[in-house]
Protein backbone atom coordinates (compact mmCIF):
# COMPACT_ATOMS: atom_id res chain seq x y z
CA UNK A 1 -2.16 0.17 19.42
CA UNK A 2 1.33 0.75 17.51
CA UNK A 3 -0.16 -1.33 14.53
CA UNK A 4 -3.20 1.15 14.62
CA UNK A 5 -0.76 3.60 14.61
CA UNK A 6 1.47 2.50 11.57
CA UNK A 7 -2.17 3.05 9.73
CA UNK A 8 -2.29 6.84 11.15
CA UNK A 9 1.01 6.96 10.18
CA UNK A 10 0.58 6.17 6.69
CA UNK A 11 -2.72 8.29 6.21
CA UNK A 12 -0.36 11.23 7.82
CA UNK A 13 2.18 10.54 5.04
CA UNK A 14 -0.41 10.18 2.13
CA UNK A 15 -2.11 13.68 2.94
CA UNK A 16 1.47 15.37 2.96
CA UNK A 17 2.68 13.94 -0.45
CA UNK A 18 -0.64 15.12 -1.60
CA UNK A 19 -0.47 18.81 -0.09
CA UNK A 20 3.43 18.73 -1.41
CA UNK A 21 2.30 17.65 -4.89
CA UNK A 22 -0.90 19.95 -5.62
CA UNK A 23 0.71 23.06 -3.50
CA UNK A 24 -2.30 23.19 -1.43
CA UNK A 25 -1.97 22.74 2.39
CA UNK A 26 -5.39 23.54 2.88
CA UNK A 27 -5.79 20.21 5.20
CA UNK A 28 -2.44 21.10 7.09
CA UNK A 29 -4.10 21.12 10.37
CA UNK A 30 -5.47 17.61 9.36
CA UNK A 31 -2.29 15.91 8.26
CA UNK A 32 -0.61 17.82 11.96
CA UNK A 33 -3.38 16.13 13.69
CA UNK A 34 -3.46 12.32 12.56
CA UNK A 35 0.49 12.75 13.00
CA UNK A 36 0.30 13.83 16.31
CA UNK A 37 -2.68 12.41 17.94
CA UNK A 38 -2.48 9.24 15.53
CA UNK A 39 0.95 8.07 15.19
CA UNK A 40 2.78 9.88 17.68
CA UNK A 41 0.45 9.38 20.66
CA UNK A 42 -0.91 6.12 20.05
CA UNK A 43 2.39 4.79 19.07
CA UNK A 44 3.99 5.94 22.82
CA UNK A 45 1.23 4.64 24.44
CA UNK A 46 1.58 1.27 22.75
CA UNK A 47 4.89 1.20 23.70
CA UNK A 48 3.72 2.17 27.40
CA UNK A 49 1.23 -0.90 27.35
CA UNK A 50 3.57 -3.37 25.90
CA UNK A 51 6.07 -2.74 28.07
CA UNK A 52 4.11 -2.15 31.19
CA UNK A 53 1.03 -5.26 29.82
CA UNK A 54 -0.96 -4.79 33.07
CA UNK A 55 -1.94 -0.82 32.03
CA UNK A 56 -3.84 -2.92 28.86
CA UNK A 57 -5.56 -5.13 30.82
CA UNK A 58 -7.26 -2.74 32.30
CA UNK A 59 -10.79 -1.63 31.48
CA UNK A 60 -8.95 1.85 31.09
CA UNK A 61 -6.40 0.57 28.75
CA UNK A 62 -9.35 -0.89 26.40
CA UNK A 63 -11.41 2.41 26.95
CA UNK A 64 -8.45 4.53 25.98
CA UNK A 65 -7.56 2.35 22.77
CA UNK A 66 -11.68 2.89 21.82
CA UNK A 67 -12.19 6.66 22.56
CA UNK A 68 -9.18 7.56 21.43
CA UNK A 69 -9.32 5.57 17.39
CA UNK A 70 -13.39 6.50 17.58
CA UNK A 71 -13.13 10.01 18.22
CA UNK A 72 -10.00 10.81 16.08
CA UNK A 73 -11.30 9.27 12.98
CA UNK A 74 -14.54 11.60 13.32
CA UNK A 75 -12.62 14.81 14.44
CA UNK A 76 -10.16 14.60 11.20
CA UNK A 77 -13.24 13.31 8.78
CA UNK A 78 -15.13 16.56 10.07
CA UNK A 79 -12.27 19.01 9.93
CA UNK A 80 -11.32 18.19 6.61
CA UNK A 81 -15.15 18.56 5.50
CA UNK A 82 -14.77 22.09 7.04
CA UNK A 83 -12.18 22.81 5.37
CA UNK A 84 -12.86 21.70 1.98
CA UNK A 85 -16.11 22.85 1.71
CA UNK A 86 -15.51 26.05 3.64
CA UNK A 87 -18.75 25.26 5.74
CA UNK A 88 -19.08 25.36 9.35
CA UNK A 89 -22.22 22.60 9.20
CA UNK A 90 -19.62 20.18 9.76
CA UNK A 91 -17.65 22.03 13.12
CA UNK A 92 -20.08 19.76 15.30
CA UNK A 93 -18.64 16.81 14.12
CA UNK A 94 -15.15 18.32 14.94
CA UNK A 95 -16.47 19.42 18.55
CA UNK A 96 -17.70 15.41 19.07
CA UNK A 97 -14.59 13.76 18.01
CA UNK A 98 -11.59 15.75 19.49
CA UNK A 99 -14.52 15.41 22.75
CA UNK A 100 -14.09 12.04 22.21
CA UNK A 101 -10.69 11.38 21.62
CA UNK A 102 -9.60 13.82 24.54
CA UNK A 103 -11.88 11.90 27.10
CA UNK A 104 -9.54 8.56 26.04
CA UNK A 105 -6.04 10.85 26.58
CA UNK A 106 -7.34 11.66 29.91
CA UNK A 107 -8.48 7.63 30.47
CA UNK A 108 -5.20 7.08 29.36
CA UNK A 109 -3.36 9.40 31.57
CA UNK A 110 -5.61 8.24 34.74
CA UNK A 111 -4.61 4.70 34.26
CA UNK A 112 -0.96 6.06 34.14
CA UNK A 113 -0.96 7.71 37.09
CA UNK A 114 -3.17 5.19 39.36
CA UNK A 115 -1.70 2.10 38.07
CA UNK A 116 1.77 2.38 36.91
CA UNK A 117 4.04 1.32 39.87
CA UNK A 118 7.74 1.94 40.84
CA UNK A 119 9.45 -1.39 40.19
């Protein structure tokens, strides 16, 4: 999950230099998004898994890693299409992937709170 993120992380990066260069921050609430829900979020919750391995294991660990880098991928893909071509055809797209991606946040968070134990 944190090498997945590094890749978030980089696309993140790339959009800003390209908003700072041309002066357009048209996809601003794209480039927010993969930073926050792509290298911010997945990154922590790597961290969570490696140190805590037995979250990972878990069919909810593997769900939340799926859901979460299927869904995102779609939401930003479908934003920016709204965005750039200033037509709502795409919004559907949007609606399915932040769906998606906020069914694997609250996977993650379940396995969180019925499987991480006090030491």
């Amino acid at each position: 999950m944190i090498k997945i993120s590094t890749v978030y992380f980089a696309a993140g990066v790339l959009l800003g230099y390209y908003m700072s260069s041309t002066h357009s921050y048209l996809l601003a609430p794209v480039h927010v998004h993969i930073n926050l829900l792509g290298w911010t979020s997945l990154t922590l919750a790597g961290i969570l898994y490696y140190l805590f391995p037995s979250l990972a294991e878990k069919n909810a660990g593997k769900w939340h890693f799926w859901l979460h880098n299927i869904g995102l991928p779609i939401m930003m893909l479908s934003l920016a299409m709204v965005l750039v071509t200033e037509n709502n055809t795409f919004l559907p797209g949007t609606a399915i992937g932040a769906t998606i991606t906020a069914v694997g946040i609250f996977v993650f968070v379940w396995n969180i709170l019925k499987n991480l134990k006090a030491a």
